[in-house]
Protein backbone atom coordinates (compact mmCIF):
# COMPACT_ATOMS: atom_id res chain seq x y z
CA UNK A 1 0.00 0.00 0.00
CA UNK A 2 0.80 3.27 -0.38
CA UNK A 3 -0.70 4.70 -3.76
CA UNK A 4 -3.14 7.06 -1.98
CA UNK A 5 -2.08 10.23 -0.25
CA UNK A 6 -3.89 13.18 0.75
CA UNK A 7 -2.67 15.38 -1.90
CA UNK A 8 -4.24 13.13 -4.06
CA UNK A 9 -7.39 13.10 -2.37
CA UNK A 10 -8.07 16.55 -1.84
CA UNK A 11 -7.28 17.10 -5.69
CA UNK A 12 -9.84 14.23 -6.38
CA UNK A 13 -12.75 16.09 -4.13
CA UNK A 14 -12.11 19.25 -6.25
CA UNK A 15 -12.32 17.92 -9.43
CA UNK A 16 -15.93 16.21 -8.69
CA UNK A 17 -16.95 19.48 -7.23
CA UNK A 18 -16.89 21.14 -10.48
CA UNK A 19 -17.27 17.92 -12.86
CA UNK A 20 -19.91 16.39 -11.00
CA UNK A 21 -18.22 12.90 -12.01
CA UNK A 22 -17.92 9.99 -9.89
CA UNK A 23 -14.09 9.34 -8.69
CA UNK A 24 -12.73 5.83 -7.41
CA UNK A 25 -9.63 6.45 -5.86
CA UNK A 26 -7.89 2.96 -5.16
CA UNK A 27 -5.02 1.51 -3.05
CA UNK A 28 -3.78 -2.05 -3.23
CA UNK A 29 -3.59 -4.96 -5.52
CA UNK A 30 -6.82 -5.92 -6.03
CA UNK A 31 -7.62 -9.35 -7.05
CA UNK A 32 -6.84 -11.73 -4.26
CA UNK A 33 -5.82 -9.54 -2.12
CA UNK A 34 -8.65 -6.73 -1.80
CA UNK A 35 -8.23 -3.02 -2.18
CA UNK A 36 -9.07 -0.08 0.10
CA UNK A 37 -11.10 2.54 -2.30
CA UNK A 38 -12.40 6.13 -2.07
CA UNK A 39 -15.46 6.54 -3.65
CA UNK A 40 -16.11 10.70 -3.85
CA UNK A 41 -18.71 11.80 -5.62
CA UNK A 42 -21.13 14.24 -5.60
CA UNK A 43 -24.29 15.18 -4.07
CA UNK A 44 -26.96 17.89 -4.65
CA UNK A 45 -25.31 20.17 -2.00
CA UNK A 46 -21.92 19.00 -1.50
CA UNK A 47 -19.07 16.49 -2.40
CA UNK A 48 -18.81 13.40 -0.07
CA UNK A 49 -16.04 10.87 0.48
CA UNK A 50 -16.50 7.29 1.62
CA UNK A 51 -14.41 4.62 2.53
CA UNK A 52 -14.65 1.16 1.11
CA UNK A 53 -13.19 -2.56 1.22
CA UNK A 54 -13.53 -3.75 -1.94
CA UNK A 55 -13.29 -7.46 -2.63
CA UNK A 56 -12.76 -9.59 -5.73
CA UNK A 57 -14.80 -13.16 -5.28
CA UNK A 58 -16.14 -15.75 -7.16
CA UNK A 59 -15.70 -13.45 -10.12
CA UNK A 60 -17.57 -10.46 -8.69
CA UNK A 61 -16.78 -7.70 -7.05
CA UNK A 62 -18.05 -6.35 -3.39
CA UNK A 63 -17.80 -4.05 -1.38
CA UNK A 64 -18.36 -2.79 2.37
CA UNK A 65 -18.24 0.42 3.69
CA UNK A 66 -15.26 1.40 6.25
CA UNK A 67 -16.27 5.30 7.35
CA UNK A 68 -16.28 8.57 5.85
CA UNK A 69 -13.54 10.97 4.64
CA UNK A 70 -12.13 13.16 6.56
CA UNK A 71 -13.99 11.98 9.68
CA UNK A 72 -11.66 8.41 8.87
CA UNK A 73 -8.33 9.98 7.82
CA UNK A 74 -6.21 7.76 5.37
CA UNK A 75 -3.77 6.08 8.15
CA UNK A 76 -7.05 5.50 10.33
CA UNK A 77 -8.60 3.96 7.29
CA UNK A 78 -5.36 1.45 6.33
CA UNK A 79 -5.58 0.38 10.38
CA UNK A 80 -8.80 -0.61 9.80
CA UNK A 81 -8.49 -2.35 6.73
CA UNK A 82 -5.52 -3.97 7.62
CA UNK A 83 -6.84 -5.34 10.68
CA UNK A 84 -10.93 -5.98 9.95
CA UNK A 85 -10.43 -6.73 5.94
CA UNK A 86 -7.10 -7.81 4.50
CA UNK A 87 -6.80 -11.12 6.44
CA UNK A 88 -10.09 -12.24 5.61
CA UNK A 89 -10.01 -11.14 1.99
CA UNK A 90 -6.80 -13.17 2.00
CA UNK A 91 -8.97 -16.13 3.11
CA UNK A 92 -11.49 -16.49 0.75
CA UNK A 93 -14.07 -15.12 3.48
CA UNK A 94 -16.31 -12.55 2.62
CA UNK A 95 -15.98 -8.86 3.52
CA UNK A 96 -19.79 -8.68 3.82
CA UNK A 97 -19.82 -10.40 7.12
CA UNK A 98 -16.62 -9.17 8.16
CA UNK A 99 -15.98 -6.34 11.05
CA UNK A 100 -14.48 -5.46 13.83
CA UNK A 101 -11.58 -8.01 14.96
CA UNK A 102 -10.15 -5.73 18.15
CA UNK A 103 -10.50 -7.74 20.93
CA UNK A 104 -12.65 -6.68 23.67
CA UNK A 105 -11.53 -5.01 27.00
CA UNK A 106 -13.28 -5.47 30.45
CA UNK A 107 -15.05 -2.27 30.15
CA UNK A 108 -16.72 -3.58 26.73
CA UNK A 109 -17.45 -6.56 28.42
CA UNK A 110 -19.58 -5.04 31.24
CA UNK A 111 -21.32 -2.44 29.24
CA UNK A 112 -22.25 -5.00 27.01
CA UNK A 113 -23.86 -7.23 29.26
CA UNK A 114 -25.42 -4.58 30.83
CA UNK A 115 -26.87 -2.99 27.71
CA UNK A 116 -28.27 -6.83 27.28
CA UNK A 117 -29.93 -6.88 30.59
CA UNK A 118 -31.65 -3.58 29.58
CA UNK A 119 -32.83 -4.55 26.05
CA UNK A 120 -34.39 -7.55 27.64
CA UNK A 121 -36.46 -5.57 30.26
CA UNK A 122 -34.55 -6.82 33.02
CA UNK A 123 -35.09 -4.27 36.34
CA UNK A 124 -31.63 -5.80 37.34
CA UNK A 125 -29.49 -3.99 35.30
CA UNK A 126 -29.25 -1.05 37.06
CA UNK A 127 -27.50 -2.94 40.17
CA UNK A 128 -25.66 -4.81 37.88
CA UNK A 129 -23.83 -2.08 36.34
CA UNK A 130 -23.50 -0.64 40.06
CA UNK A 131 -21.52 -3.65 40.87
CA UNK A 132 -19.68 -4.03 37.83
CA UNK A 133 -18.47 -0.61 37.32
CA UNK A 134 -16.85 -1.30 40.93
CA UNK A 135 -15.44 -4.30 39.81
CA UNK A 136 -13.63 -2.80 36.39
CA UNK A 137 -11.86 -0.23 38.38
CA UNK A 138 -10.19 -2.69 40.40
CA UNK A 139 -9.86 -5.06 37.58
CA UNK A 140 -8.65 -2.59 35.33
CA UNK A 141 -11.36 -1.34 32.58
CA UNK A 142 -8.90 -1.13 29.61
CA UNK A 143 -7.09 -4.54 30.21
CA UNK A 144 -8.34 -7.66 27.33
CA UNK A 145 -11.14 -9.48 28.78
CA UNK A 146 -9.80 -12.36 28.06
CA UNK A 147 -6.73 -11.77 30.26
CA UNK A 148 -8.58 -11.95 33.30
CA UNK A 149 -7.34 -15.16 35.41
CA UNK A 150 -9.26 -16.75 37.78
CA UNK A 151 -6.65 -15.96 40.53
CA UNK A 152 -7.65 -12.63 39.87
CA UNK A 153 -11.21 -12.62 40.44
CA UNK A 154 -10.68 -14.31 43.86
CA UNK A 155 -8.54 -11.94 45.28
CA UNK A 156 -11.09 -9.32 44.30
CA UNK A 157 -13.94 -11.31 46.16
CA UNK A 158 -11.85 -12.66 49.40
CA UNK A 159 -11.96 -9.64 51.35
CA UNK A 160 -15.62 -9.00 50.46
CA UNK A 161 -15.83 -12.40 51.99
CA UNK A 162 -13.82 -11.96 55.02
CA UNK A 163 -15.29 -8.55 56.01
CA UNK A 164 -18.37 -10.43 56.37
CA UNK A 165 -20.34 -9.49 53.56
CA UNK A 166 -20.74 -13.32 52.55
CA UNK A 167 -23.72 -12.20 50.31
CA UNK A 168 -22.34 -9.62 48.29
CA UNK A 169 -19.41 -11.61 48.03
CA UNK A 170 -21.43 -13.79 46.47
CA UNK A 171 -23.27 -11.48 44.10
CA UNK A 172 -19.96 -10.30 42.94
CA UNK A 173 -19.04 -13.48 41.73
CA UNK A 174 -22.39 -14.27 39.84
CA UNK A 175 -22.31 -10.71 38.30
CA UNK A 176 -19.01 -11.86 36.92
CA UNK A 177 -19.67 -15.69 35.90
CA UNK A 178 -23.02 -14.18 34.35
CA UNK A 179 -20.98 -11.31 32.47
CA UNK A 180 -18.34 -13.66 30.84
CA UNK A 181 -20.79 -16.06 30.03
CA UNK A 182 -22.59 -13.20 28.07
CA UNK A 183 -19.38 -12.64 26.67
CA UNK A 184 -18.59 -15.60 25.38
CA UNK A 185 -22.01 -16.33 23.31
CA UNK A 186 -22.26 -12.45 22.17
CA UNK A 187 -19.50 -12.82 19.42
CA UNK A 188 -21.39 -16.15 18.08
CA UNK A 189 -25.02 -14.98 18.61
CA UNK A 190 -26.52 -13.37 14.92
CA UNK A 191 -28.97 -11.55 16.52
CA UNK A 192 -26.47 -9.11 18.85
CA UNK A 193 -24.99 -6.85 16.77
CA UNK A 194 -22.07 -6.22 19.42
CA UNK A 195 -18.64 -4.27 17.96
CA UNK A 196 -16.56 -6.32 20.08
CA UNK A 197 -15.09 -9.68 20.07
CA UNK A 198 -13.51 -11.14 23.10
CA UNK A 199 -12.10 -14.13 21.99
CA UNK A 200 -12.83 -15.41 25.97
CA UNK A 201 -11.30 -19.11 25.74
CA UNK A 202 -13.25 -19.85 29.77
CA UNK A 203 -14.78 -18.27 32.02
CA UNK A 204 -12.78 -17.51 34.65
CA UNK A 205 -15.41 -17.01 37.18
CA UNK A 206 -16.54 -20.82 36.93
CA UNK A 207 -14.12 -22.47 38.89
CA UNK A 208 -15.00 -20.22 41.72
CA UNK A 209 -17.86 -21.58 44.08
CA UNK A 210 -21.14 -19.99 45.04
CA UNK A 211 -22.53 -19.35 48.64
CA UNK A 212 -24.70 -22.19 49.61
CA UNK A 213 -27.88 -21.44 49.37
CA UNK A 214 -29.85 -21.29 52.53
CA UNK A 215 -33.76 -21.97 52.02
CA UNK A 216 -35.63 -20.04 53.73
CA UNK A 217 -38.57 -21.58 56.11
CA UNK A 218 -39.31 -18.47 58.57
CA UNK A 219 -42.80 -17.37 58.13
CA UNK A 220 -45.13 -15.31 60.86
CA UNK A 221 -47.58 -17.39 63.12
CA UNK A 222 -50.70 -14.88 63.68
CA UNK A 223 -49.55 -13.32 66.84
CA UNK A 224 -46.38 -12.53 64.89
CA UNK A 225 -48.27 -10.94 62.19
CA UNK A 226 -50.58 -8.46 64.48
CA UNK A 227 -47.25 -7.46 66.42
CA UNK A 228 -46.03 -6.37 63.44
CA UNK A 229 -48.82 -4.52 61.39
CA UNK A 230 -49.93 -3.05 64.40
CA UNK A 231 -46.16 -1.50 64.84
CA UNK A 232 -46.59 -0.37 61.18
CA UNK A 233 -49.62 1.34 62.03
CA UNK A 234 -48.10 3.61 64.92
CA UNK A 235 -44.17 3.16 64.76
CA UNK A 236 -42.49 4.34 68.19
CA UNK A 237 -39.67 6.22 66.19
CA UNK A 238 -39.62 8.49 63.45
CA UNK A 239 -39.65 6.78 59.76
CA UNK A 240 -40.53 7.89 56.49
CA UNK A 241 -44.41 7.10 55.97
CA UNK A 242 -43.67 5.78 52.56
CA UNK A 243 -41.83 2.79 54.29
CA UNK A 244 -44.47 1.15 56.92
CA UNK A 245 -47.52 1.43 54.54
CA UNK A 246 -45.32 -0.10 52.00
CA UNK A 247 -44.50 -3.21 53.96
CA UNK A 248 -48.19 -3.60 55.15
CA UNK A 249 -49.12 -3.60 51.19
CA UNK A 250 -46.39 -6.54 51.23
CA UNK A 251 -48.13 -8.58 54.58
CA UNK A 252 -51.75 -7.82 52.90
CA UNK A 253 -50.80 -9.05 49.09
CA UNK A 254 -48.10 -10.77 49.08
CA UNK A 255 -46.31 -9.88 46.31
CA UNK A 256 -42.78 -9.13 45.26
CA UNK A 257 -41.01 -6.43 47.47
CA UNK A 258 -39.51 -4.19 44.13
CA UNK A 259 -43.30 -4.81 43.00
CA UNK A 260 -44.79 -2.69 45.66
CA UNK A 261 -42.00 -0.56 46.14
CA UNK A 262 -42.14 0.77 42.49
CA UNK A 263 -46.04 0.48 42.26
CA UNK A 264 -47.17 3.76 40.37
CA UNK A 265 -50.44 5.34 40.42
CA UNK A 266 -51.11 4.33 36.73
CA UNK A 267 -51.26 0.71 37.66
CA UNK A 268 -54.07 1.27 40.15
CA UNK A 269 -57.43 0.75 39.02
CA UNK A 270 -59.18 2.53 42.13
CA UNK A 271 -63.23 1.69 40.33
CA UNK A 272 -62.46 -2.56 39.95
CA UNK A 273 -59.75 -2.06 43.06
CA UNK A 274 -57.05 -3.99 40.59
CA UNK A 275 -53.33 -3.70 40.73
CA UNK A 276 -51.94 -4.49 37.30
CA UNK A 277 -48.28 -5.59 36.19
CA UNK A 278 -47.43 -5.14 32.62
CA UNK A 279 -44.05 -6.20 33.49
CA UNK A 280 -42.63 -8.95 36.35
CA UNK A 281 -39.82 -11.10 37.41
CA UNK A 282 -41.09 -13.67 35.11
CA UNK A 283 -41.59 -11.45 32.26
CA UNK A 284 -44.93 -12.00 32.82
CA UNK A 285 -48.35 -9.25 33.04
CA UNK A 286 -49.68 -10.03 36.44
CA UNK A 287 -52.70 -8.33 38.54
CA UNK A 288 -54.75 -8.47 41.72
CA UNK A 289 -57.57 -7.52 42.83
CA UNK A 290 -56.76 -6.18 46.39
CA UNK A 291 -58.74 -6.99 49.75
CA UNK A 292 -60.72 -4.02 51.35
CA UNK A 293 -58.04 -3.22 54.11
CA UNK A 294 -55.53 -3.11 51.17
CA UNK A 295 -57.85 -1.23 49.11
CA UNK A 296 -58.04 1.71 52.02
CA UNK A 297 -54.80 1.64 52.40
CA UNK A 298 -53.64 2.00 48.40
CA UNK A 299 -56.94 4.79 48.69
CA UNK A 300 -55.34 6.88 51.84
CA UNK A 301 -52.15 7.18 49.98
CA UNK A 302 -51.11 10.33 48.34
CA UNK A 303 -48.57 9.89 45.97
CA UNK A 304 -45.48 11.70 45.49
CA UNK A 305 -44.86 14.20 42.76
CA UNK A 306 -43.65 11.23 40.04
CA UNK A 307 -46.87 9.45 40.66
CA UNK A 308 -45.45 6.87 42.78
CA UNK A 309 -47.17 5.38 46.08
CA UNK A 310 -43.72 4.77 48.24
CA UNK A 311 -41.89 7.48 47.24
CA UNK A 312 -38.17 7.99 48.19
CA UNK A 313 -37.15 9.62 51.44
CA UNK A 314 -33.89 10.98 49.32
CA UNK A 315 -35.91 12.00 46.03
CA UNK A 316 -39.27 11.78 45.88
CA UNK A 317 -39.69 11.95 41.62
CA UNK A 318 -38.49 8.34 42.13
CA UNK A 319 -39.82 5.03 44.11
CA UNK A 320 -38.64 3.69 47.55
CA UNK A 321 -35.57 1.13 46.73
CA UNK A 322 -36.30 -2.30 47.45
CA UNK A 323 -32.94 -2.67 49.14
CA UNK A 324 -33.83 0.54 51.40
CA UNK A 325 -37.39 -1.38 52.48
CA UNK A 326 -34.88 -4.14 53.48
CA UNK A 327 -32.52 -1.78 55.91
CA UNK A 328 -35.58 -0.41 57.25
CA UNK A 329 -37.03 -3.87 58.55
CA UNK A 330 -33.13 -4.75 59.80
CA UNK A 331 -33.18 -1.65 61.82
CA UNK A 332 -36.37 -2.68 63.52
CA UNK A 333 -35.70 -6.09 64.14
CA UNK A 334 -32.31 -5.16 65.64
CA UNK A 335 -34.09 -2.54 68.08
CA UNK A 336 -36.58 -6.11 69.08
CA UNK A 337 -39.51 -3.72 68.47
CA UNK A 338 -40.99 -6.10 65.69
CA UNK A 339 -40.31 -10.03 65.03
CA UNK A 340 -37.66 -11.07 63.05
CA UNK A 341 -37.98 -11.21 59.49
CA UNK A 342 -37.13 -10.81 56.31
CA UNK A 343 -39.48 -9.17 53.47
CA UNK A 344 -39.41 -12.31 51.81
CA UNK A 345 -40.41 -14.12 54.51
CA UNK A 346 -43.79 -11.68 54.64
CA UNK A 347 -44.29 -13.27 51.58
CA UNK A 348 -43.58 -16.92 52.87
CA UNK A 349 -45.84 -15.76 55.49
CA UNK A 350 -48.89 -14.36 53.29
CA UNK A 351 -48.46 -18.26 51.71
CA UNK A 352 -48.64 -19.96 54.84
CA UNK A 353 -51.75 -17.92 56.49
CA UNK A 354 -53.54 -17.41 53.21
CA UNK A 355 -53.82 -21.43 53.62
CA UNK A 356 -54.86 -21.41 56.53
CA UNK A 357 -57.48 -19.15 56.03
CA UNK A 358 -59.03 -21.50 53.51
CA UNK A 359 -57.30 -20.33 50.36
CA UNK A 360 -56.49 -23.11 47.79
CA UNK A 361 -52.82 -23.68 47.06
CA UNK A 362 -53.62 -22.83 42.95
CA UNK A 363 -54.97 -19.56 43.44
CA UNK A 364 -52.51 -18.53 46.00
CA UNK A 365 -50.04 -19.35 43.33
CA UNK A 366 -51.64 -17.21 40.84
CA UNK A 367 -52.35 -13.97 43.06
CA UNK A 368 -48.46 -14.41 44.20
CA UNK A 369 -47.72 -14.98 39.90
CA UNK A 370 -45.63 -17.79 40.72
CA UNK A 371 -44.79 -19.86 37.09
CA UNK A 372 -47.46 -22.39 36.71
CA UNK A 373 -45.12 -25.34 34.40
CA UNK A 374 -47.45 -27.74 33.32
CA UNK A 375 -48.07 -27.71 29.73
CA UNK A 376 -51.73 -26.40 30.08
CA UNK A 377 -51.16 -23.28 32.07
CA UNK A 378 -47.82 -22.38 29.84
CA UNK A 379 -49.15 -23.28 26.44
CA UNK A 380 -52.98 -23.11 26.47
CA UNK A 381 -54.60 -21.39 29.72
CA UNK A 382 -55.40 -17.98 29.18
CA UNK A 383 -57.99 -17.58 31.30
CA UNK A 384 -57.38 -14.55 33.66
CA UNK A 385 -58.95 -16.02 36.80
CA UNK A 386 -59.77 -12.54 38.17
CA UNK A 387 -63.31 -13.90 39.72
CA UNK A 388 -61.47 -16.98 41.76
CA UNK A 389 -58.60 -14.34 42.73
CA UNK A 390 -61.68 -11.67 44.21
CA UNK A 391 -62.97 -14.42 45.90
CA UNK A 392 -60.13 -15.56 47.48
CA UNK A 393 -58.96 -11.96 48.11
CA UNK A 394 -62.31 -11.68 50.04
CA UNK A 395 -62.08 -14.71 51.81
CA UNK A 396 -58.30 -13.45 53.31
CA UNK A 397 -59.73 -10.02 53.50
CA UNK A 398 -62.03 -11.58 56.47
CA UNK A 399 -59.28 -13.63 58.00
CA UNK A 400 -56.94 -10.70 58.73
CA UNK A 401 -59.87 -8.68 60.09
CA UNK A 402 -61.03 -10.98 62.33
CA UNK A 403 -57.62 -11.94 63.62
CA UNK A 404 -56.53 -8.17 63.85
CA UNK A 405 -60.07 -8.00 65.93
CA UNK A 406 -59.58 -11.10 68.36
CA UNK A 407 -55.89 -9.89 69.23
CA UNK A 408 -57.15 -6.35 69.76
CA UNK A 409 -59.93 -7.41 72.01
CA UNK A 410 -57.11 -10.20 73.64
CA UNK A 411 -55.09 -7.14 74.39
CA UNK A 412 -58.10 -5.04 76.11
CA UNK A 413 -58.59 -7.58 78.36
């Protein structure tokens, strides 16, 4: 190479200015082995420049656009063809599904994952790129992807470990075995259009084992339950309102913490008293129709300026964070002022009592949207079973009164 300079070219993008004619400026060999072109010609208001691979095969030519002159200067233009074009020109392979060979860094890694998790509606990506962006500082954003060693990633995640933080510790290591794993099916997937290749030969996160899982079985007997609304009704220290009305909403429904906690005015149906989903954790529409004491307490709600009902304490345009509904029920249970539980165990709980106020197991299942896998409810039910899900809403609706009643009279006397 070396036929093309700029001289040339800016003599070439004069000429068509005032000819009008088409120029192909070339550089290389052609047959065989390819040849970078400038096409300039000219349009109604001005003269463009474009760069191109052009490829002899088969006995026809093609061609495949590299960038525009003089956003792509000449050198940046032989880089590219050099590296993107020439080798697989030399190959027999065609330019047309050729493109960018530089190998991706840790930083490309990570934003791509995360831009995957947000094209597929996921609400984790936000805390995913959190975490990540944490993790390429220390790893080194600009370093090859592929040059991360396993060794590596543990002494990243040992002192998360021994600080105590066995969870996040965790987390961090499935945020990293999930991001290489992305990585190493984007470059071979047709329908991601990703500019990066990583060329990842493992995942270096695989060798490293999870947490154990620990099931949870802690649910709220009906004592258990009173304590705690009642606390929720009249808290003995200062809290944000949002946060106790939120958690009752989880005790009364039982649904998904980040549910409530994001619930916005628009999904509220305050004439058929529904709650409606478009969008859950299994990608699935869900909705309820909501007892009476839920009801009253969705209807005493004003919500904040961005329409939502649990509105931030920091910034109330935007919804309570699930994770801050979780350090507000730690706080209490470490004071002893309420039972100990988790938020997902108010859920376990709704489960358990909902049964035992007569509730059957299959429409608990559905008002809680847990996936249904037999081949008739996947493939073929599409019934909506909003009448069974009122009456069973009802039925609980009575239950909780009437225990909230006998404890209150219990207490009087």
């Amino acid at each position: 190479m070396g036929s093309l300079n700029d001289g040339a070219i800016r003599q070439a993008l004069k000429r068509v200015e005032l000819t009008g004619k088409q120029e192909n400026l070339t550089e290389g060999e052609g047959r065989g082995t390819g040849r970078l072109v400038l096409i300039v010609r000219a349009m109604p208001t001005r003269v463009i420049a474009e760069w191109m691979a052009q490829q002899w095969r088969d006995g026809k030519r093609s061609k495949k656009k590299l960038g525009d002159y003089p956003s792509m200067s000449l050198a940046q233009a032989r880089e590219v063809f050099k590296r993107d074009f020439s080798d697989a020109i030399q190959k027999g392979r065609s330019i047309k599904i050729s493109g960018d060979t530089r190998p991706g860094t840790v930083g490309d890694l990570f934003e791509g994952y995360v831009a995957s998790l947000k094209a597929a509606g996921k609400s984790s990506w936000k805390e995913t790129e959190k975490g990540l962006n944490k993790i390429a500082d220390t790893l080194g954003r600009n370093r090859l992807a592929r040059e991360i060693e396993p060794e590596e990633l543990v002494e990243l995640i040992r002192p998360i470990y021994e600080r105590g933080a066995r969870s996040m510790a965790d987390h961090v290591r499935c945020y990293l075995h999930a991001a290489y794993s992305w990585g190493m099916k984007s470059e071979h997937d047709y329908r991601n259009s990703s500019p990066r290749r990583f060329r990842i030969p493992f995942n270096p996160a695989s060798g490293i084992p999870t947490e154990p899982k620990v099931q949870g079985t802690r649910w709220l007997d009906e004592d258990e339950f009173v304590k705690l609304y009642r606390w929720l009704d009249c808290p003995d220290v200062p809290v944000h309102p949002s946060y106790p009305r939120a958690i009752q909403l989880i005790m009364l429904t039982g649904q998904r913490v980040e549910e409530i906690a994001r619930l916005h005015i628009d999904q509220w149906d305050p004439k058929e008293r529904i709650i409606d989903w478009s969008k859950t954790k299994n990608m699935l529409p869900h909705a309820i129709p909501l007892p009476s004491l839920a009801a009253e307490l969705i209807e005493s709600i004003t919500p904040g300026p961005g329409g939502w009902f649990f509105p931030s304490a920091k910034d109330p345009n935007q919804p309570v964070g699930h994770g801050t509904l979780y350090s507000f029920t730690w706080r209490q249970r470490d004071r002893g002022v309420i039972p100990f539980a988790t938020n997902r165990d108010l859920r376990r709980t709704w489960k358990t009592l909902s049964g035992k106020a007569g509730i059957a197991k299959e429409i608990r299942d559905r008002i809680q949207n847990h996936s249904l896998q037999d081949i008739s409810s996947k493939n073929y039910d599409r019934w909506n079973y909003m009448p069974e899900k009122r009456a069973a809403m009802a039925k609980w609706d009575r239950y909780v009164r009437g225990l909230l009643a006998r404890k209150d009279l219990k207490k009087a006397a």
